[in-house]
PDB file of N, CA and C in Angstrom:
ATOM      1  N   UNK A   1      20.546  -4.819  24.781  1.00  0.00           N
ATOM      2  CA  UNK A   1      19.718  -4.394  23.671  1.00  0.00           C
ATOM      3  C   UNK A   1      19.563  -2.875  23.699  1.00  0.00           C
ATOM      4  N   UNK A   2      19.664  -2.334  22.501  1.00  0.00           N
ATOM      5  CA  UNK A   2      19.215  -0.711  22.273  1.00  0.00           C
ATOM      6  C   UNK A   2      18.114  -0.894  21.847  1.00  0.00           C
ATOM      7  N   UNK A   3      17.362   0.503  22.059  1.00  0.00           N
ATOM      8  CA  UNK A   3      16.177   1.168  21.531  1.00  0.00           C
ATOM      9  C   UNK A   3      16.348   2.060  20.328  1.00  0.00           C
ATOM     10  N   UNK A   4      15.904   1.898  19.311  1.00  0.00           N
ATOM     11  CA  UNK A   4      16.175   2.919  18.600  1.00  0.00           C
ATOM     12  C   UNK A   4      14.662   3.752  17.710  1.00  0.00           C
ATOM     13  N   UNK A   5      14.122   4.567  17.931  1.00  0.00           N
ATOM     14  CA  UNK A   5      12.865   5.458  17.137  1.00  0.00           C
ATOM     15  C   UNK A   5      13.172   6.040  15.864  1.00  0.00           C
ATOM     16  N   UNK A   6      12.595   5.807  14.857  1.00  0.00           N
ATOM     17  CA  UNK A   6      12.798   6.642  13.474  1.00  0.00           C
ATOM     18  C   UNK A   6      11.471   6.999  12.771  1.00  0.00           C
ATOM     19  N   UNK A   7      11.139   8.452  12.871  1.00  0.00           N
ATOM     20  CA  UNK A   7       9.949   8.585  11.808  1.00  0.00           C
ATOM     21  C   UNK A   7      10.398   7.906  10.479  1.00  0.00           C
ATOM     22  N   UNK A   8       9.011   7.616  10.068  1.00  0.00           N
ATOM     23  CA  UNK A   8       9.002   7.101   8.794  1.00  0.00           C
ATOM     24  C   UNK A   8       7.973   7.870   7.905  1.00  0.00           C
ATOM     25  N   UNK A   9       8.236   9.010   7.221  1.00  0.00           N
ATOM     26  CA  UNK A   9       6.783   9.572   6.488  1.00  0.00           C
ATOM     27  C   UNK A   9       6.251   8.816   5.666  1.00  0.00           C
ATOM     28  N   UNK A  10       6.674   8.231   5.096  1.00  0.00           N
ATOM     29  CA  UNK A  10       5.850   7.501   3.731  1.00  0.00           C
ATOM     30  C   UNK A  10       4.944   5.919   4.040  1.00  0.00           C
ATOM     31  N   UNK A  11       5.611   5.650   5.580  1.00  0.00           N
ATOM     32  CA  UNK A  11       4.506   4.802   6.431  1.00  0.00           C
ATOM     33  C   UNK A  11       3.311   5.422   6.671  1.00  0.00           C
ATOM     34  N   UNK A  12       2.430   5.416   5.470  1.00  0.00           N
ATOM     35  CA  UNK A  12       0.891   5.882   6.097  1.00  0.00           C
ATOM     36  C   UNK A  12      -0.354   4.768   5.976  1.00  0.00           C
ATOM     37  N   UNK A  13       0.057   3.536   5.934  1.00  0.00           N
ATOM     38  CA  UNK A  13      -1.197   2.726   5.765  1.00  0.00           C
ATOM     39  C   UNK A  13      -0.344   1.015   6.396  1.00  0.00           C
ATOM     40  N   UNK A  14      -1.466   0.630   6.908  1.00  0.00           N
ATOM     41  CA  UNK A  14      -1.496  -0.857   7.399  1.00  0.00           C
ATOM     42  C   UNK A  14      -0.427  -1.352   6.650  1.00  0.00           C
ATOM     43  N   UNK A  15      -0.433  -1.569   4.631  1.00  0.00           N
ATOM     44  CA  UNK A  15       0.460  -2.642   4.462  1.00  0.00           C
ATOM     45  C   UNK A  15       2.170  -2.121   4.150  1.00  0.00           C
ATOM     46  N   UNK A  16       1.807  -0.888   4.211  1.00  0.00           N
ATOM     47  CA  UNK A  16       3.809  -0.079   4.577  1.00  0.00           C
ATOM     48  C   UNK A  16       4.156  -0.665   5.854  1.00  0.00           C
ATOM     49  N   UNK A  17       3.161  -0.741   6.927  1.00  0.00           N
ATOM     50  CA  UNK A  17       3.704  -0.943   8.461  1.00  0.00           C
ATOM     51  C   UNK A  17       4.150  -2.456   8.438  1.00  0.00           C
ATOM     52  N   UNK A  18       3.231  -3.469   7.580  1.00  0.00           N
ATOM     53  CA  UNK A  18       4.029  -5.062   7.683  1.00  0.00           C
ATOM     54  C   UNK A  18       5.144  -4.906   6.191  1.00  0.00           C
ATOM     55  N   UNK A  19       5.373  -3.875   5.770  1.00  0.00           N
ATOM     56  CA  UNK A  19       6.362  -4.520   4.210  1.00  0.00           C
ATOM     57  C   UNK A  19       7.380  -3.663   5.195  1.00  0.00           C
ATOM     58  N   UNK A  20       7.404  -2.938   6.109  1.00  0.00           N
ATOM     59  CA  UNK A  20       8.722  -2.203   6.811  1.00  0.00           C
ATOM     60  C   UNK A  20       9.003  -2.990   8.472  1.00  0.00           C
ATOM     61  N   UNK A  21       7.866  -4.021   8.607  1.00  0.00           N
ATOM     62  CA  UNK A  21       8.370  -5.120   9.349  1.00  0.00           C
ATOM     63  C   UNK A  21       8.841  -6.547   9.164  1.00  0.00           C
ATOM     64  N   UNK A  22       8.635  -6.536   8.100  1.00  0.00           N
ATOM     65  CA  UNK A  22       9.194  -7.658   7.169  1.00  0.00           C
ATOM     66  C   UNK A  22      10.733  -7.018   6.751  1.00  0.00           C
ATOM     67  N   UNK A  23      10.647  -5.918   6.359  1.00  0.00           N
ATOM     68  CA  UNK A  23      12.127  -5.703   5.728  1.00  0.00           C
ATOM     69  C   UNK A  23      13.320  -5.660   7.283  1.00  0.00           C
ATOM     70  N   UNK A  24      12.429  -5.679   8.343  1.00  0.00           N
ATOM     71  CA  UNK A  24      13.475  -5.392   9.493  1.00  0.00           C
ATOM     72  C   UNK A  24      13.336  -6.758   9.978  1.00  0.00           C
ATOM     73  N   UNK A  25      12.566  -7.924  10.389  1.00  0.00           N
ATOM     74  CA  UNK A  25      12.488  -9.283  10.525  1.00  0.00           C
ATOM     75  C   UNK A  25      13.658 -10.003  10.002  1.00  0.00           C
ATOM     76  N   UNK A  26      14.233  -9.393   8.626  1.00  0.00           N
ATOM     77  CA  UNK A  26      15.069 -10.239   8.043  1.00  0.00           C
ATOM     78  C   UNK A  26      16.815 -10.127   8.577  1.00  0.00           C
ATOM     79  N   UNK A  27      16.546  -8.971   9.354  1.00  0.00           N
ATOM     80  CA  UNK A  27      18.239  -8.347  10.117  1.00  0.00           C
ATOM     81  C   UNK A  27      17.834  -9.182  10.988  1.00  0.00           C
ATOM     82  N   UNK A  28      18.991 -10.399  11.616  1.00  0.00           N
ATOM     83  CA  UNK A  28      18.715 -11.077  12.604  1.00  0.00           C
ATOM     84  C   UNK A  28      19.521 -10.477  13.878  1.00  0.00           C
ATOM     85  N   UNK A  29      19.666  -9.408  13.842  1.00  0.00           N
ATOM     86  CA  UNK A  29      20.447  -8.271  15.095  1.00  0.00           C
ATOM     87  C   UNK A  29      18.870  -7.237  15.655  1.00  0.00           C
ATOM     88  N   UNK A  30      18.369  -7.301  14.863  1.00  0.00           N
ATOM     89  CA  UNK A  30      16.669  -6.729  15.172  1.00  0.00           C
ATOM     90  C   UNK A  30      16.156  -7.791  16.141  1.00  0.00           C
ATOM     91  N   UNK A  31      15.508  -7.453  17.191  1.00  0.00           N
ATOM     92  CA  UNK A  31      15.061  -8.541  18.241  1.00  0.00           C
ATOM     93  C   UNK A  31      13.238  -7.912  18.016  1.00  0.00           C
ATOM     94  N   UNK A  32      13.255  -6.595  17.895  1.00  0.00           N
ATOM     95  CA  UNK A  32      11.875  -6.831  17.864  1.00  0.00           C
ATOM     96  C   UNK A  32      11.375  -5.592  16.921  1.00  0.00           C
ATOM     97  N   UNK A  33      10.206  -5.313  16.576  1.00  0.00           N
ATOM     98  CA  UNK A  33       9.965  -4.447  15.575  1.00  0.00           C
ATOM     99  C   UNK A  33       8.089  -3.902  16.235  1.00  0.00           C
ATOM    100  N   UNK A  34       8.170  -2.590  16.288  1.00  0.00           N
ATOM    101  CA  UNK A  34       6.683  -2.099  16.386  1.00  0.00           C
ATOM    102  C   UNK A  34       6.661  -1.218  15.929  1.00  0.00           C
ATOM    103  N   UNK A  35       5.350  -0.746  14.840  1.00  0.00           N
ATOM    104  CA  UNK A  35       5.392   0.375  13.443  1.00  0.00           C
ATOM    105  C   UNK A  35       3.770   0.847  13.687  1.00  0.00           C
ATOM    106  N   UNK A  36       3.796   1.932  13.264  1.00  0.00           N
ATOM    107  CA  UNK A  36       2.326   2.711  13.538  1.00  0.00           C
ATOM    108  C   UNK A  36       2.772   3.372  12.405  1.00  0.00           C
ATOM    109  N   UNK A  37       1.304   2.983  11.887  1.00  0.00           N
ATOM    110  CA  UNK A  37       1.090   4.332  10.377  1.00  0.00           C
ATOM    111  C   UNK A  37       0.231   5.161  11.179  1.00  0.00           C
ATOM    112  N   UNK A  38      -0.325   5.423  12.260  1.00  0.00           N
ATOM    113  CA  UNK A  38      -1.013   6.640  12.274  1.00  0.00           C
ATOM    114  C   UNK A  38      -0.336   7.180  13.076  1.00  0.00           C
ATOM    115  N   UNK A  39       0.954   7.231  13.731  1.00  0.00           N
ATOM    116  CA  UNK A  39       2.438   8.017  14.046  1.00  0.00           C
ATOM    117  C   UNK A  39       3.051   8.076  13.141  1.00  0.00           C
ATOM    118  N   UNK A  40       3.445   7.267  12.126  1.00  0.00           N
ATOM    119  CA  UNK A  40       4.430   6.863  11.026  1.00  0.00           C
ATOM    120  C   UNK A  40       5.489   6.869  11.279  1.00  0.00           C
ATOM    121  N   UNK A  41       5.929   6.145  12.934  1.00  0.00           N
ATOM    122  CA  UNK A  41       7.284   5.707  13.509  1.00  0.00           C
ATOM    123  C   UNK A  41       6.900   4.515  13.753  1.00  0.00           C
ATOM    124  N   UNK A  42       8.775   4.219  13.809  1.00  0.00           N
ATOM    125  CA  UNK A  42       9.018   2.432  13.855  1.00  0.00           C
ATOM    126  C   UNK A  42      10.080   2.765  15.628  1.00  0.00           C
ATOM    127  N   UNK A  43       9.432   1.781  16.064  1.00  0.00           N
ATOM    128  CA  UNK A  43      10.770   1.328  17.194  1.00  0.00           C
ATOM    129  C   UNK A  43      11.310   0.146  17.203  1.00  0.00           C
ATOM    130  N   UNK A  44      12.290   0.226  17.125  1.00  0.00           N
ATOM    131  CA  UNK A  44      13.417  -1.209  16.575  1.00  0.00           C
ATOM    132  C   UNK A  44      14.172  -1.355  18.058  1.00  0.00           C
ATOM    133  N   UNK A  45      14.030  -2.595  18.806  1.00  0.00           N
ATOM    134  CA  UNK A  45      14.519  -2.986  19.766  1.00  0.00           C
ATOM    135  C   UNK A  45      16.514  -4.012  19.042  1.00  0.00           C
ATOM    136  N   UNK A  46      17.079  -3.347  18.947  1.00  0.00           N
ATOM    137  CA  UNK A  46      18.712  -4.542  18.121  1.00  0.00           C
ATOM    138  C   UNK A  46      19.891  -4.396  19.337  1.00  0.00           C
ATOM    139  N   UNK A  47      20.116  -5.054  19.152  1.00  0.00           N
ATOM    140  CA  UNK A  47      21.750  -5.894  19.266  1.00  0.00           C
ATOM    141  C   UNK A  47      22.656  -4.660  18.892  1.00  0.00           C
ATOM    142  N   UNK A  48      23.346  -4.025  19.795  1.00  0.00           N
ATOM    143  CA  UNK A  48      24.260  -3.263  19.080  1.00  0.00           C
ATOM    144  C   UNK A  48      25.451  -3.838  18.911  1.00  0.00           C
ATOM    145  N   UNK A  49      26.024  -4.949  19.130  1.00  0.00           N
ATOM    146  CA  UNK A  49      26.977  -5.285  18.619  1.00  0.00           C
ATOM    147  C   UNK A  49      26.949  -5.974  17.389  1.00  0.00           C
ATOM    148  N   UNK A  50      25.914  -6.946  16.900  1.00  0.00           N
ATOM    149  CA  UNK A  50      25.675  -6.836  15.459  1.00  0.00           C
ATOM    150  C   UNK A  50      25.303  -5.998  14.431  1.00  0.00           C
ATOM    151  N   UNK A  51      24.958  -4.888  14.947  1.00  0.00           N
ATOM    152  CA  UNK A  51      24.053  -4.015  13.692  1.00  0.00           C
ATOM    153  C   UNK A  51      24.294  -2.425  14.661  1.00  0.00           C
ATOM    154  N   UNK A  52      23.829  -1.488  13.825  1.00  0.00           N
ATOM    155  CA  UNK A  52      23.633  -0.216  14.278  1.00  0.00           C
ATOM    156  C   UNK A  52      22.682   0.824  13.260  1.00  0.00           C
ATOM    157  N   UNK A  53      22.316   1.628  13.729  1.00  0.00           N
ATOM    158  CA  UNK A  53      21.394   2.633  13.230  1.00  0.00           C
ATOM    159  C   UNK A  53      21.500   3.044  12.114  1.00  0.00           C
ATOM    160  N   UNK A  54      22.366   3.268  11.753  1.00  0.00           N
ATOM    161  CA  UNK A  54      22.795   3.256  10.056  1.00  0.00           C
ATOM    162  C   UNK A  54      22.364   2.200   9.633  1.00  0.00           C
ATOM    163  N   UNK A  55      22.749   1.125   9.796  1.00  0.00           N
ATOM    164  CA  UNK A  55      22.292  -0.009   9.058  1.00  0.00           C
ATOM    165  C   UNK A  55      21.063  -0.097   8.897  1.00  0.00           C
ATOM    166  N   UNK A  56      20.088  -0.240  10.086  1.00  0.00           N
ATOM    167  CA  UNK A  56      18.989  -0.261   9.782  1.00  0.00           C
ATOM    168  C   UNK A  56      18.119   0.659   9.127  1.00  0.00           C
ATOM    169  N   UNK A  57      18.731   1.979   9.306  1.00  0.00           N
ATOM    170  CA  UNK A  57      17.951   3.089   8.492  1.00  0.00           C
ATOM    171  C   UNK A  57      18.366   2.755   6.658  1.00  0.00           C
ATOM    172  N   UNK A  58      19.459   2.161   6.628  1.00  0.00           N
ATOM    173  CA  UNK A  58      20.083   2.105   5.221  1.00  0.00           C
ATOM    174  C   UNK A  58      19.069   1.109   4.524  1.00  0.00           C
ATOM    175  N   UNK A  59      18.614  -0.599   5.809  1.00  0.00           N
ATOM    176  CA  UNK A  59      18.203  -1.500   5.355  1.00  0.00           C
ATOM    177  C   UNK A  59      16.642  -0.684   4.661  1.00  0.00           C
ATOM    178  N   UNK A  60      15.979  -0.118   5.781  1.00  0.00           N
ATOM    179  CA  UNK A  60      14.738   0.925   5.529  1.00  0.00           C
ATOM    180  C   UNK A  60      14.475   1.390   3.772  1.00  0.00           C
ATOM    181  N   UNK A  61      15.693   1.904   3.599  1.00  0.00           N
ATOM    182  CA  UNK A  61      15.937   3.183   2.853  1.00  0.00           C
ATOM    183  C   UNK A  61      16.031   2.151   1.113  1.00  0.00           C
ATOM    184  N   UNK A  62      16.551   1.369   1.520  1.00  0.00           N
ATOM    185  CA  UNK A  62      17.117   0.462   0.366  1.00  0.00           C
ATOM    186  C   UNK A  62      15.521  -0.438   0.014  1.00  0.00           C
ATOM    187  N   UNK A  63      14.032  -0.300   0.854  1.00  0.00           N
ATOM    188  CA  UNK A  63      13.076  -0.968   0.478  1.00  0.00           C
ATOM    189  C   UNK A  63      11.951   0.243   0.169  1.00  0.00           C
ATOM    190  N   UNK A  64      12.213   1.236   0.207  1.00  0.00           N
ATOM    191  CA  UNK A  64      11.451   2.265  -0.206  1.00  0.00           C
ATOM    192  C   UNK A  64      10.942   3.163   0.843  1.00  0.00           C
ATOM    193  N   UNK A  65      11.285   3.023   2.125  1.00  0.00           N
ATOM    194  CA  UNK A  65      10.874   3.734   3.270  1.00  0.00           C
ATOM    195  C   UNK A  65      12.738   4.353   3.915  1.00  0.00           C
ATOM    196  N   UNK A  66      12.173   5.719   3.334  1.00  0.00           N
ATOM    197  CA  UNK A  66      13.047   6.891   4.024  1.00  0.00           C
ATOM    198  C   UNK A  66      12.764   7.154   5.281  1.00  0.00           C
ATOM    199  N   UNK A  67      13.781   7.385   5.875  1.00  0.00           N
ATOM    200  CA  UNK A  67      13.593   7.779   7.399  1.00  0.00           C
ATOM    201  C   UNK A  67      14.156   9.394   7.260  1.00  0.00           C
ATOM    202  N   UNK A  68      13.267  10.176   7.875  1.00  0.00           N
ATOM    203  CA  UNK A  68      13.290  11.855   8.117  1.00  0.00           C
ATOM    204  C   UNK A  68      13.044  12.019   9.325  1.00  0.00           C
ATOM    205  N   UNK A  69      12.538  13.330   9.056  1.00  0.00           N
ATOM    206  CA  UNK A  69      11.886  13.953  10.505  1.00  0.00           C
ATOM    207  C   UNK A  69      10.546  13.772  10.947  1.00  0.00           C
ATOM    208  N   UNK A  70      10.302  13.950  12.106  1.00  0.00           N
ATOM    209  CA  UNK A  70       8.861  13.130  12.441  1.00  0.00           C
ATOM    210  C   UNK A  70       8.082  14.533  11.848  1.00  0.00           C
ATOM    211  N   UNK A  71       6.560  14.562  11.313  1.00  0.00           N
ATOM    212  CA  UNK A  71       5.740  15.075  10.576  1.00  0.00           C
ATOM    213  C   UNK A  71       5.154  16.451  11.756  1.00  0.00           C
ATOM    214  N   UNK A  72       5.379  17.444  11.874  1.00  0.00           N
ATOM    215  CA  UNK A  72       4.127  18.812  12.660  1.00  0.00           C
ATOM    216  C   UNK A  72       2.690  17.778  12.440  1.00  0.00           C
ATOM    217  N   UNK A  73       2.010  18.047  13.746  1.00  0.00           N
ATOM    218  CA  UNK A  73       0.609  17.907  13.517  1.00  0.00           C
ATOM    219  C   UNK A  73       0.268  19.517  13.109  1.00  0.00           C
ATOM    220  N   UNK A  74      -0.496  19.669  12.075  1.00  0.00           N
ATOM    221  CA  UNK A  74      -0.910  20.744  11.382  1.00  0.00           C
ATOM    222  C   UNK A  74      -1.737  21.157  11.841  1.00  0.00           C
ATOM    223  N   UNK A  75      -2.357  22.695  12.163  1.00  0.00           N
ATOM    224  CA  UNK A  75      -3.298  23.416  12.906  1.00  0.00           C
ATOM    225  C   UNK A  75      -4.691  23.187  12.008  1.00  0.00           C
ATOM    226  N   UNK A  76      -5.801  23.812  12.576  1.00  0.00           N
ATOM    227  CA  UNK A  76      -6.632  23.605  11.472  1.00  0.00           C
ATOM    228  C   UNK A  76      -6.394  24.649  10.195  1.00  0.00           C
ATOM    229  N   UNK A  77      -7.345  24.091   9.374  1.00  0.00           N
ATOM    230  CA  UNK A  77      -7.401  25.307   8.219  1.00  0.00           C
ATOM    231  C   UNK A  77      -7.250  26.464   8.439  1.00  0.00           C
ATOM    232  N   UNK A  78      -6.213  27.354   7.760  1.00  0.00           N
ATOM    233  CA  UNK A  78      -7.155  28.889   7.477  1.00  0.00           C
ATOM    234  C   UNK A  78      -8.191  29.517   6.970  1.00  0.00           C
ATOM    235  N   UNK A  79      -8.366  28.761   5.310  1.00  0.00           N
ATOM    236  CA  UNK A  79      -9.460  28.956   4.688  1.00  0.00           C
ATOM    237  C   UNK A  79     -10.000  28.340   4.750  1.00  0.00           C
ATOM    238  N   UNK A  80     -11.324  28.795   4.710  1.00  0.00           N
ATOM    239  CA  UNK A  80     -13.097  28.232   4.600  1.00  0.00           C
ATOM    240  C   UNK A  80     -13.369  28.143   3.437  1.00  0.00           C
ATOM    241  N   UNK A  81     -14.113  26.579   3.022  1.00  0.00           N
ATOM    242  CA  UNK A  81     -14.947  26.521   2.196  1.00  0.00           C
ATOM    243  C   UNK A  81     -15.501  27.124   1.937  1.00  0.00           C
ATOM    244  N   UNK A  82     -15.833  27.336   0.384  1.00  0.00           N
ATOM    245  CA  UNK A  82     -16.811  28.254  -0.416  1.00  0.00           C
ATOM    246  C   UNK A  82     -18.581  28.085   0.581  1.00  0.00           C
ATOM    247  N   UNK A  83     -18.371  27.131   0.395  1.00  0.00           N
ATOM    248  CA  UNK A  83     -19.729  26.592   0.839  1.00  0.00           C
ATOM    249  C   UNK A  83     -20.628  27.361   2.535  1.00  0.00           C
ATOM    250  N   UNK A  84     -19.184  27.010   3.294  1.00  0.00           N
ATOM    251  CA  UNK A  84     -19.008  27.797   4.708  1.00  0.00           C
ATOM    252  C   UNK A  84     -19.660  29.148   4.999  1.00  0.00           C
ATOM    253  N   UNK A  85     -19.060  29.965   3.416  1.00  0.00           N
ATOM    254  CA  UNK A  85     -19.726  31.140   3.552  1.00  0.00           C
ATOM    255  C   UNK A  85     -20.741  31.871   2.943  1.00  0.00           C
ATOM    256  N   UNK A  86     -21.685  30.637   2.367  1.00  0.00           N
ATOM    257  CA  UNK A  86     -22.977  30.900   1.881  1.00  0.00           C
ATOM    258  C   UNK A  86     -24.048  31.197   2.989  1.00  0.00           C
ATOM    259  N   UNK A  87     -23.946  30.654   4.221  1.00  0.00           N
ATOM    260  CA  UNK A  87     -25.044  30.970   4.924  1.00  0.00           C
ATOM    261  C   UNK A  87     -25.703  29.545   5.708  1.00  0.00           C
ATOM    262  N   UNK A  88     -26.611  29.980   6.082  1.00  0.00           N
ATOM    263  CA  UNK A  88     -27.524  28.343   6.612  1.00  0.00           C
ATOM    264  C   UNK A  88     -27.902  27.803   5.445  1.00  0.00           C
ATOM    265  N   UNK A  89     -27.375  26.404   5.784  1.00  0.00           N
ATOM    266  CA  UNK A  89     -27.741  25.569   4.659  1.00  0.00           C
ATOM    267  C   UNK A  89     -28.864  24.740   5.725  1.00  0.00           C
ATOM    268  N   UNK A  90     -30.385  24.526   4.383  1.00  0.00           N
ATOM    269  CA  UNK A  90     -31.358  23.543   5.277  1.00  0.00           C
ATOM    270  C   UNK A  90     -31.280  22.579   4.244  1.00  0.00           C
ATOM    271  N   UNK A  91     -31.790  21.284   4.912  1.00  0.00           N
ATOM    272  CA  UNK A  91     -31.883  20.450   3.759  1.00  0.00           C
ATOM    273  C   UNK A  91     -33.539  19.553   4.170  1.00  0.00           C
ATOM    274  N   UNK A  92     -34.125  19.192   3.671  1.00  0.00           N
ATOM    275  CA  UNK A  92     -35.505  18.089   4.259  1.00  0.00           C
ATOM    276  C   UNK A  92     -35.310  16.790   3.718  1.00  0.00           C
ATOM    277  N   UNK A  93     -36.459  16.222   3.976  1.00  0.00           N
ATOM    278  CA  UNK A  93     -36.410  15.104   4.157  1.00  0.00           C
ATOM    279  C   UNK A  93     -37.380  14.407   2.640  1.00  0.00           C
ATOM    280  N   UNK A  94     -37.394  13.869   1.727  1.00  0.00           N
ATOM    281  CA  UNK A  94     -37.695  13.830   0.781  1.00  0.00           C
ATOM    282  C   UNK A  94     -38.867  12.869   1.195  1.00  0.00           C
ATOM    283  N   UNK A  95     -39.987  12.842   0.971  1.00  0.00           N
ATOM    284  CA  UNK A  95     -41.474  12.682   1.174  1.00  0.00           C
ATOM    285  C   UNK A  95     -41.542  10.922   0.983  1.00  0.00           C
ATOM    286  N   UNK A  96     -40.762  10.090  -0.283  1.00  0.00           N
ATOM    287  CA  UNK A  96     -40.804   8.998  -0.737  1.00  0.00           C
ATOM    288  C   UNK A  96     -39.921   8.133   0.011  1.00  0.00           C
ATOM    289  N   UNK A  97     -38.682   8.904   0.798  1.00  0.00           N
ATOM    290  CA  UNK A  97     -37.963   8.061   1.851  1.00  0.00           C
ATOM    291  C   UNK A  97     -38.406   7.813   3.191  1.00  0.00           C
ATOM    292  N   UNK A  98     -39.416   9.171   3.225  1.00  0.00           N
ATOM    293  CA  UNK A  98     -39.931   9.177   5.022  1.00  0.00           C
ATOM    294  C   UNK A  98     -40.778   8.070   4.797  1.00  0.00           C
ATOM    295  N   UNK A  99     -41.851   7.940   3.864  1.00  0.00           N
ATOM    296  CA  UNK A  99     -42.458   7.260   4.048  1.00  0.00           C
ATOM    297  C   UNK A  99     -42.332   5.466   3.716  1.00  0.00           C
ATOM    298  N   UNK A 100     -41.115   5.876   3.238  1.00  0.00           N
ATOM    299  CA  UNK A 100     -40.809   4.154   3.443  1.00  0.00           C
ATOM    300  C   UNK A 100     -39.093   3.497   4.140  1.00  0.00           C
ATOM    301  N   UNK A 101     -39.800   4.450   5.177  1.00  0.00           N
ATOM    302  CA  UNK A 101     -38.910   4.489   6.623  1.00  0.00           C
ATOM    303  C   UNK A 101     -39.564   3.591   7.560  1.00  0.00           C
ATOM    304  N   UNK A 102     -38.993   2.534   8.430  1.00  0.00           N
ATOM    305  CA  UNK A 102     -39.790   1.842   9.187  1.00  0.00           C
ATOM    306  C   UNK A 102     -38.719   0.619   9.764  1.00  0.00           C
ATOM    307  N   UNK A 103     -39.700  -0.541  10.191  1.00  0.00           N
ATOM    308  CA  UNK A 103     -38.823  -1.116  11.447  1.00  0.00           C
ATOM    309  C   UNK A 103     -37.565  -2.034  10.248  1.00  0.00           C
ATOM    310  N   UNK A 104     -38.294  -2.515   8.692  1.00  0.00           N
ATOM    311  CA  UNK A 104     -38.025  -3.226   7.633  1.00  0.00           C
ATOM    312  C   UNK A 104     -36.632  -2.520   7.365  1.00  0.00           C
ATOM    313  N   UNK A 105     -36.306  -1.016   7.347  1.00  0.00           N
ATOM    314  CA  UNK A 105     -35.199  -0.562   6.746  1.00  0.00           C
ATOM    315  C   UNK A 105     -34.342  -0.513   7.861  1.00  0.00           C
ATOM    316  N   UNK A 106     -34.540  -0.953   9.357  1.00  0.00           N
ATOM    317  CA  UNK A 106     -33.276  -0.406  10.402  1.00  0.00           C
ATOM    318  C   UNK A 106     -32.410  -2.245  10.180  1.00  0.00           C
ATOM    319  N   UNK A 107     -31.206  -1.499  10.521  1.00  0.00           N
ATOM    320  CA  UNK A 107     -29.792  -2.722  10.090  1.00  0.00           C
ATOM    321  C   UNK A 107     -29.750  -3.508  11.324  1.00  0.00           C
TER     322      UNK A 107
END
């Protein structure tokens, strides 16, 4: 069995990660499949004598998930909110909520 890793950018949520394990389930040269949208890589455990990396990136590609380059984690911002550079912001406590604050409103 090979290992094979492919970012996937457009894997960013739970149901891309089962519609791009479903689309690889159906290659019966795929032995196993594990997908993270909050990496947005797939590792495909296959058979290289039935199938190969092309294929599976093609099978990918042909269900709406392109395989690229894996994504930079991005530094923070440069710019600051408008807001940032107004100053201390205070805020209180509005008189009609404190007082109907108690053991009745905790979850």
């Amino acid at each position: 069995m090979e290992e094979l890793t492919l970012a996937v950018p457009g894997m960013w949520a739970d149901h891309h990660v089962l519609a791009v394990r479903d689309l690889l389930r159906e290659d019966d040269a795929v032995a196993s499949t594990t997908a993270s949208a909050l990496e947005r890589v797939v590792r495909v455990e296959y058979d290289a004598s039935r199938t190969d990396p092309q294929r599976i990136t093609a099978r990918l590609a042909e269900g709406g998930y392109a395989c690229g380059e894996p994504e930079q984690a991005e530094g923070p911002p440069t710019d600051k909110p408008a807001w940032l550079t107004a100053g201390v912001r205070v805020t209180t406590t509005n008189a009609v909520d404190l007082a109907m604050s108690g053991d009745h409103r905790k979850y």
